[in-house]
Protein backbone atom coordinates (compact mmCIF):
# COMPACT_ATOMS: atom_id res chain seq x y z
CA UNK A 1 0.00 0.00 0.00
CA UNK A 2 1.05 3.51 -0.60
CA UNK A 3 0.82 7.14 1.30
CA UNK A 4 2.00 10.93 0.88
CA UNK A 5 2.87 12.64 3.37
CA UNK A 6 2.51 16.13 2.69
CA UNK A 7 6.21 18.22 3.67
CA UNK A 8 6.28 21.02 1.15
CA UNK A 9 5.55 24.11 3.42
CA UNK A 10 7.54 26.93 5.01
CA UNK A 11 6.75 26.68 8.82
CA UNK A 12 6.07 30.14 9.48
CA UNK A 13 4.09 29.52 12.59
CA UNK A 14 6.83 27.92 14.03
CA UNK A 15 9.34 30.87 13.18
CA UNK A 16 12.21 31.27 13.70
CA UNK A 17 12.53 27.88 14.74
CA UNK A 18 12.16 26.50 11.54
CA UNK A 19 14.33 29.11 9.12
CA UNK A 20 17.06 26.62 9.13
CA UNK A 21 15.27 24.13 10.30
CA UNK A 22 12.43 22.40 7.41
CA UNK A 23 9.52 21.44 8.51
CA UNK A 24 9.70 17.39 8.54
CA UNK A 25 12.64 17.80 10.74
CA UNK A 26 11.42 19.14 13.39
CA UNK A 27 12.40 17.35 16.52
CA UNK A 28 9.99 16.41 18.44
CA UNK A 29 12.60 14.34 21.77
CA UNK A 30 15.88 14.27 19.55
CA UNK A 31 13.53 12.68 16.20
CA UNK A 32 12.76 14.42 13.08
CA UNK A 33 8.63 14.18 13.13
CA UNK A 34 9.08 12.75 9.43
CA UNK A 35 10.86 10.14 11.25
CA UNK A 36 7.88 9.51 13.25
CA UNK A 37 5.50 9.50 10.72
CA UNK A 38 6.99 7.18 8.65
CA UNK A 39 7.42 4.53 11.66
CA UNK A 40 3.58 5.34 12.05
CA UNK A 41 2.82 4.21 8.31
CA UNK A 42 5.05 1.45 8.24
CA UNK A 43 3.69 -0.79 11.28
CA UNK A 44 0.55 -0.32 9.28
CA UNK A 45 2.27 -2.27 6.51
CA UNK A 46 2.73 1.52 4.25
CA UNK A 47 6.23 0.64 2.97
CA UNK A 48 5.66 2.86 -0.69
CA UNK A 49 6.11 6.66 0.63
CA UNK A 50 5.81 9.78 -1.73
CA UNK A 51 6.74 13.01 0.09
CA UNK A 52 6.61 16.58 -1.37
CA UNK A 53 9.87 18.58 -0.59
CA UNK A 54 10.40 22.31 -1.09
CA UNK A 55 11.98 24.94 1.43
CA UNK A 56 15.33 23.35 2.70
CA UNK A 57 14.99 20.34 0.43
CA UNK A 58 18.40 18.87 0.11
CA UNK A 59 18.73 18.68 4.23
CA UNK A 60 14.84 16.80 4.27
CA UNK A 61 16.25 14.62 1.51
CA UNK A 62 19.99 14.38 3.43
CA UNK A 63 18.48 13.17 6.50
CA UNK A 64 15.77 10.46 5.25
CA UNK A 65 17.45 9.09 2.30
CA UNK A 66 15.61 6.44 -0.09
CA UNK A 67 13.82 5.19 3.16
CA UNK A 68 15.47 2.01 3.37
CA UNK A 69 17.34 2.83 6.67
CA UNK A 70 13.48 2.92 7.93
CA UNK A 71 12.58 -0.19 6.11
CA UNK A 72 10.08 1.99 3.06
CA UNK A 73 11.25 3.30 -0.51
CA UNK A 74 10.54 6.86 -0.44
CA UNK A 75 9.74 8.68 -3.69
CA UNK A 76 10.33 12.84 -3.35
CA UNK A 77 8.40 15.37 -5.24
CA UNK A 78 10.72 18.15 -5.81
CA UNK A 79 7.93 21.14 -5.67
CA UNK A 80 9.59 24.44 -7.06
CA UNK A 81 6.72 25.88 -6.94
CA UNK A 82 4.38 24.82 -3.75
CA UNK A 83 0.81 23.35 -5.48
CA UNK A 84 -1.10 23.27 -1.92
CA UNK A 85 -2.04 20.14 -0.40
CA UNK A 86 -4.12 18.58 -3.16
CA UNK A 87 -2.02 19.72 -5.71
CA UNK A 88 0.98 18.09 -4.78
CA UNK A 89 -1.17 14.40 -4.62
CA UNK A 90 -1.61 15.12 -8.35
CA UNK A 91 1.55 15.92 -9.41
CA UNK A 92 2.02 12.23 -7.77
CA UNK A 93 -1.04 10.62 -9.93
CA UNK A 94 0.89 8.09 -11.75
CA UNK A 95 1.96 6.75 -8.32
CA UNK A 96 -1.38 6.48 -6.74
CA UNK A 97 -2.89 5.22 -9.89
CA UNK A 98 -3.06 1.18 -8.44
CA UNK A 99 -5.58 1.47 -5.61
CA UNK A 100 -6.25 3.04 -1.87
CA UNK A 101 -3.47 5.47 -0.95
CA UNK A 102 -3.23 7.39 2.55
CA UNK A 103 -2.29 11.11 3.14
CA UNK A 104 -0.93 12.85 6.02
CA UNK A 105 0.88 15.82 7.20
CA UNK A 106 4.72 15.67 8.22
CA UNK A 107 3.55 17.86 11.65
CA UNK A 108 0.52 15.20 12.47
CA UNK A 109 2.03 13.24 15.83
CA UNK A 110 -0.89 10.45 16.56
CA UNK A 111 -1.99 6.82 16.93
CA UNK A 112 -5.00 6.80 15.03
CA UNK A 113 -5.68 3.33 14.13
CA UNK A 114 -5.61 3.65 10.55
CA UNK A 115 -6.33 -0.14 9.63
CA UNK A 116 -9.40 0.33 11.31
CA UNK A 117 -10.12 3.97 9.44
CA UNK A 118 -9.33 2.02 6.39
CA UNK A 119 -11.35 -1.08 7.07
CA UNK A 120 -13.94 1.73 7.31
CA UNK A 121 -13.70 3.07 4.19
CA UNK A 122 -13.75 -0.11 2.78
CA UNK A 123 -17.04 -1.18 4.35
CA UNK A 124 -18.66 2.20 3.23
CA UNK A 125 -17.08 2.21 -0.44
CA UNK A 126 -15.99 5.84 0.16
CA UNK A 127 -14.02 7.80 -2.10
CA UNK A 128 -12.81 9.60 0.33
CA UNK A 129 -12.65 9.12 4.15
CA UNK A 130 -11.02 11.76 6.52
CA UNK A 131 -9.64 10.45 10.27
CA UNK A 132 -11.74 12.82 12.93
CA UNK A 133 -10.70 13.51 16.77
CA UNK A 134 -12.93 15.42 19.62
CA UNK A 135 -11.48 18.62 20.95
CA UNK A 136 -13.07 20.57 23.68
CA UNK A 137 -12.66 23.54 22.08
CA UNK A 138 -12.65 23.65 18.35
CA UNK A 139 -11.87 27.25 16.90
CA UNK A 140 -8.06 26.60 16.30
CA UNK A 141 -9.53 23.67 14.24
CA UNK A 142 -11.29 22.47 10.98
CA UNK A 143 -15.08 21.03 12.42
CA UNK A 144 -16.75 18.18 10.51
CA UNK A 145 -20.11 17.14 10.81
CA UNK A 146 -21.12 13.44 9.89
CA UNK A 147 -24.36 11.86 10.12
CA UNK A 148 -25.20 8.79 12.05
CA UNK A 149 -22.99 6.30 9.22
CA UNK A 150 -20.05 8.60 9.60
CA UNK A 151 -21.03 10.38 5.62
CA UNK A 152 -20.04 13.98 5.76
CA UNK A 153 -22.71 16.70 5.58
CA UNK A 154 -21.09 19.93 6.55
CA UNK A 155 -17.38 21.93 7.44
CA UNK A 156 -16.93 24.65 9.88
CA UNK A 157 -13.13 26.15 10.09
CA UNK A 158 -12.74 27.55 12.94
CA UNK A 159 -15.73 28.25 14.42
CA UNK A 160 -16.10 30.59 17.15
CA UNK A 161 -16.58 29.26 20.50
CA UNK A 162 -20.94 28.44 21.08
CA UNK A 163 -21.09 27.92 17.66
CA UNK A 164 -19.64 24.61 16.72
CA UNK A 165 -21.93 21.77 15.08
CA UNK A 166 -19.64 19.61 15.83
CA UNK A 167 -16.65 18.71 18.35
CA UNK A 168 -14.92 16.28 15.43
CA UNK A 169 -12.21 18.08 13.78
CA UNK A 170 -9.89 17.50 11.01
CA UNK A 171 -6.75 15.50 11.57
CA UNK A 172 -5.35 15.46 8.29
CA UNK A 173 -5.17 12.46 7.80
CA UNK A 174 -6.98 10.93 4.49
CA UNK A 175 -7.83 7.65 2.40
CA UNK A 176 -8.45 7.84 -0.88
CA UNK A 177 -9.20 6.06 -3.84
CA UNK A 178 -7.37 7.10 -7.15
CA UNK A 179 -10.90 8.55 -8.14
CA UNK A 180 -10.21 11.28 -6.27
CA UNK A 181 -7.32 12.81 -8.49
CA UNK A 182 -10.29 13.70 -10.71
CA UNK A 183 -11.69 16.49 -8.50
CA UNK A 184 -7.94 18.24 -8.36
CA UNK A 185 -7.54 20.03 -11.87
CA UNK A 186 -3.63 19.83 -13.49
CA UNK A 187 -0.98 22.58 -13.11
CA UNK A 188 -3.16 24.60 -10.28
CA UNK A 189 -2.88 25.39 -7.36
CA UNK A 190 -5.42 23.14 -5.41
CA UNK A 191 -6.54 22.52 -1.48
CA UNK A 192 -7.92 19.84 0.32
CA UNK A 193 -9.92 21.37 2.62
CA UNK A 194 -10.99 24.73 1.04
CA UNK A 195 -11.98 23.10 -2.47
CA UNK A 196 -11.53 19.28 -2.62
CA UNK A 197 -13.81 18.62 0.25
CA UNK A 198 -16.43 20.79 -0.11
CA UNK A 199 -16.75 19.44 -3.72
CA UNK A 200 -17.15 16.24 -2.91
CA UNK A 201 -19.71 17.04 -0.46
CA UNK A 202 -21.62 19.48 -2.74
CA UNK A 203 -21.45 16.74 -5.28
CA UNK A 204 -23.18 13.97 -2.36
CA UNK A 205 -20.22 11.95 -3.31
CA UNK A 206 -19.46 8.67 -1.22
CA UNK A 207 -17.29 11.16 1.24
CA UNK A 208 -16.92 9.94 5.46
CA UNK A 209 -15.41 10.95 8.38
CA UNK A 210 -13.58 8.27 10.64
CA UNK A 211 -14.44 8.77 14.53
CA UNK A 212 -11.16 8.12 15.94
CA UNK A 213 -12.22 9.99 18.89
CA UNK A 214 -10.17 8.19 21.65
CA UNK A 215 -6.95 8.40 19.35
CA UNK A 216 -3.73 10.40 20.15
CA UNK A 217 -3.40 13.49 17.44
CA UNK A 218 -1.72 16.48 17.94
CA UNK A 219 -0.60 18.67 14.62
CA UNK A 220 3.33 20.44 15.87
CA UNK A 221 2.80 23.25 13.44
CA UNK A 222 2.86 26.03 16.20
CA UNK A 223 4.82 26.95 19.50
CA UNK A 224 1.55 25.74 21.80
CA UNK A 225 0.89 22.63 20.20
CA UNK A 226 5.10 21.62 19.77
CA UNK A 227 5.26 22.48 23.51
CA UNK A 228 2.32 20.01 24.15
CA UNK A 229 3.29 17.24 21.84
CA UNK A 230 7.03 16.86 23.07
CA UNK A 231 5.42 16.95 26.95
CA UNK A 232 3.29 14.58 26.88
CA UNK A 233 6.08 12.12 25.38
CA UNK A 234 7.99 13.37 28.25
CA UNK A 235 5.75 12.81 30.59
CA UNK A 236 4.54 9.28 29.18
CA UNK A 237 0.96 10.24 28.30
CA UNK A 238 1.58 9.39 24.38
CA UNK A 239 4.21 6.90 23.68
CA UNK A 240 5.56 7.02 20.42
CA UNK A 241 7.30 3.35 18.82
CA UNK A 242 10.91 3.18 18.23
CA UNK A 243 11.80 6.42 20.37
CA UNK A 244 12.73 6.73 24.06
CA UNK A 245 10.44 8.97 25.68
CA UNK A 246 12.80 9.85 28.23
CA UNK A 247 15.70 9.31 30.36
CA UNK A 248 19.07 10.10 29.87
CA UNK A 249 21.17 8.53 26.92
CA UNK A 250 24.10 6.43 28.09
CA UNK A 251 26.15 8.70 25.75
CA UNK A 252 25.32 12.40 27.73
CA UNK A 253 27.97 13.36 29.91
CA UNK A 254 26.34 14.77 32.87
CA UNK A 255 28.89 16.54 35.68
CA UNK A 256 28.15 14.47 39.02
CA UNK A 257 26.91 17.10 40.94
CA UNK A 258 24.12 18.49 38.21
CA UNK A 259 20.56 18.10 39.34
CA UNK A 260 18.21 16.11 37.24
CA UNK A 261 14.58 16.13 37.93
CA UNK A 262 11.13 15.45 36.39
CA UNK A 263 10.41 13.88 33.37
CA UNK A 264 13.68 14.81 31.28
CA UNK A 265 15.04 13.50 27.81
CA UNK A 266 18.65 14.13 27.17
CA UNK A 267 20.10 13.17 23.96
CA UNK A 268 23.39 11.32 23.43
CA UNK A 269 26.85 13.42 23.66
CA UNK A 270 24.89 16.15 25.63
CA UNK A 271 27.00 17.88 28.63
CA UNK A 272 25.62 19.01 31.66
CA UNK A 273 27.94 20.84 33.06
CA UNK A 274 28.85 21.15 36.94
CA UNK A 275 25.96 22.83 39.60
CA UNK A 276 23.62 23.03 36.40
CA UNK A 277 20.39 22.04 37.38
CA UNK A 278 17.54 20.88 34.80
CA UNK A 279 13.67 20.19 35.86
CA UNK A 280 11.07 18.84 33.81
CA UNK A 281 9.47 18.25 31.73
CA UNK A 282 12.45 19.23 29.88
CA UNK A 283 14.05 18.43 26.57
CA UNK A 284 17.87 18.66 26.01
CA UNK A 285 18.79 17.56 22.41
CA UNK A 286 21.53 15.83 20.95
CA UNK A 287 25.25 17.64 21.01
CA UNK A 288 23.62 20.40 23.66
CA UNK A 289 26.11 21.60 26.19
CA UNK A 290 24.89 23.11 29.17
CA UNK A 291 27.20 25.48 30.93
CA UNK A 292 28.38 25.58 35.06
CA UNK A 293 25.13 26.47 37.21
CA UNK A 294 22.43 26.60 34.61
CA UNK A 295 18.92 26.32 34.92
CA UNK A 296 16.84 24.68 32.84
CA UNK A 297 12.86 24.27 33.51
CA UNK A 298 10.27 23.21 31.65
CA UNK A 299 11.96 23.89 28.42
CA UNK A 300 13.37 22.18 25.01
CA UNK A 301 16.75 22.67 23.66
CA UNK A 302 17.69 21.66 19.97
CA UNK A 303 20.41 19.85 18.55
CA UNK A 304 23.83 21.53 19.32
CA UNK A 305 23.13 24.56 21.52
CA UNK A 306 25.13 26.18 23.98
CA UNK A 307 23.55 27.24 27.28
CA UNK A 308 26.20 29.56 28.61
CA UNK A 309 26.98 29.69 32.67
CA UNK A 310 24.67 30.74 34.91
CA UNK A 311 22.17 31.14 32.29
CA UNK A 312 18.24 30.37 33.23
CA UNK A 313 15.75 29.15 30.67
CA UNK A 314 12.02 28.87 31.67
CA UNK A 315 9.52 27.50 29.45
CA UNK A 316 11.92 28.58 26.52
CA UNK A 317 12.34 26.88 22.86
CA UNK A 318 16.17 26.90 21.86
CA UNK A 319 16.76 26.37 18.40
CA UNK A 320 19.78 23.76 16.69
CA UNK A 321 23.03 25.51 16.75
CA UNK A 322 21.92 28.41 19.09
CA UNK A 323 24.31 29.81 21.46
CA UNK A 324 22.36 31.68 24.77
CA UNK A 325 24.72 33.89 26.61
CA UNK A 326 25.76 32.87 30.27
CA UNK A 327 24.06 35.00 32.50
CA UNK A 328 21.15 35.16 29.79
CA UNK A 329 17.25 34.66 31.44
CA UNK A 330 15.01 33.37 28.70
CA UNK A 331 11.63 32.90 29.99
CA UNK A 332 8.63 31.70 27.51
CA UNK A 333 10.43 32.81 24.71
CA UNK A 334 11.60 30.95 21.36
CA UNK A 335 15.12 31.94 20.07
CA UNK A 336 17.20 30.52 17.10
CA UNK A 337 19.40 31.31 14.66
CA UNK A 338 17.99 33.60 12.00
């Protein structure tokens, strides 16, 4: 069986975290979220991969190869011109042409069951059949309404709070069948959500939401959601397959009389340096060196940074390569190279 998942965009919300840092990379404890997605599709026996590439696409192509180091063939799209989300599964048609194929988002973190969203879609004969959590609150999201057999009547994005129809919202995650690279016209630039969609459902086309509501899903595209997504790893509410969740890697160097407490992932050839103190739920990436008497709370640090002496981070985002002066207080704030 085959998939997309869907890598072409900027990142902007997660600026400037992300200007040298592309999107499928993103680190959520130490692992590029591509990384994660594509364990995700392969234990559901997804070993063909297509993925769209744009901004920074030699270092996404650099870091995951052909696949085979994760067991799947990956095929790249080299977009120089971004088509939107739909757009890019058409430039892919001839790939998709042999039967169901599955779409998600490099920034979706989750355990939806997706043999049981597919054995869904089979039972209903859908065209098209979009995985659906519950959220509390719903205006950061996209709402779908299904009836009673899961078929999808109606959208809301981003309703405002009182007025949802619905608390199911958009994971973006999709099965298709190739049919559905007839409703995305050629050499345009084409969405799923704003035209796809509401096409099919205009058209009463066989179109259903999954109810997945008890499923883990949480998209990393912005500061809030990042924060929560790496946390609850941390912390053990979500485990994720073939990464540690947390603990320190035999490889860290940690001075003996540094203070280590919480939930805290340290990556391997960290250095904690002597009277630096770190409290979860904390992150501290691969390569980071921590400087004499630092504090560190509640806070993730990316690949290679320097925390100078003395220095105090509080809910803070570091990103890869940053150096943070000693003496420097950082709290709730995101810094990285520009």
């Amino acid at each position: 069986m085959k998939a997309m998942i869907l890598a072409g965009g900027m990142s902007t919300r997660l600026y400037p975290l992300t200007k040298r840092v592309p999107k499928p990379l993103v680190p959520v404890v130490g692992v590029p979220n591509a990384v994660h997605v594509i364990h995700y599709l392969k234990a559901h026996g997804i070993d063909e991969i297509a993925i769209n590439v744009h901004y920074l696409a030699d270092a996404i192509v650099a870091a995951l190869g052909d696949g085979s180091q994760f067991g799947v063939r990956l095929e790249y799209l080299h977009e120089r011109e971004l088509m939107g989300s739909a757009g890019a599964v058409k430039q892919m048609q001839s790939f998709f042409d042999d039967g169901l194929f599955v779409v998600v988002g490099c920034d979706d973190l989750t355990d939806l069951p997706l043999e049981s969203m597919l054995a869904f879609h089979r039972e209903r004969k859908a065209l098209a059949t979009i995985g659906l959590v519950t959220r509390e609150r719903v205006e950061h999201y996209g709402v779908v309404v299904t009836d009673s057999n899961g078929r999808i009547s109606g959208f809301q994005e981003k309703p405002a709070a009182g007025t949802e129809q619905s608390k199911l919202v958009n994971t973006g995650i999709y099965a298709f069948e190739p049919a559905i690279l007839d409703y995305i016209p050629a050499n345009e630039f084409y969405d799923f959500g704003k035209q796809v969609f509401p096409a099919l459902r205009d058209a009463h086309a066989a179109f259903y939401g999954f109810d997945a509501r008890d499923a883990y899903w949480c998209d990393i595209g912005t500061p809030d959601e990042y924060r929560r997504a790496t946390f609850d790893v941390v912390n053990g509410h979500f485990s994720i397959p073939h990464t540690r969740g947390n603990g320190i890697d035999p490889m860290a160097l940690i001075a003996p009389d540094a203070s280590v407490q919480g939930a805290v992932w340290i990556g391997p050839n960290a250095v904690v340096g002597t009277g630096a103190s770190i409290i979860g739920p904390s992150v501290i990436g691969p390569g980071v060196r921590i400087g004499p008497h630092a504090l560190i709370e509640g806070s993730i640090i990316w690949d290679n940074a320097t925390i100078g002496e003395h220095a105090h981070l509080r809910n803070a985002i570091v990103g890869i390569d940053y150096t943070v002066a000693p003496n420097e207080h950082l709290d709730a704030k995101i810094v990285a190279p520009e």
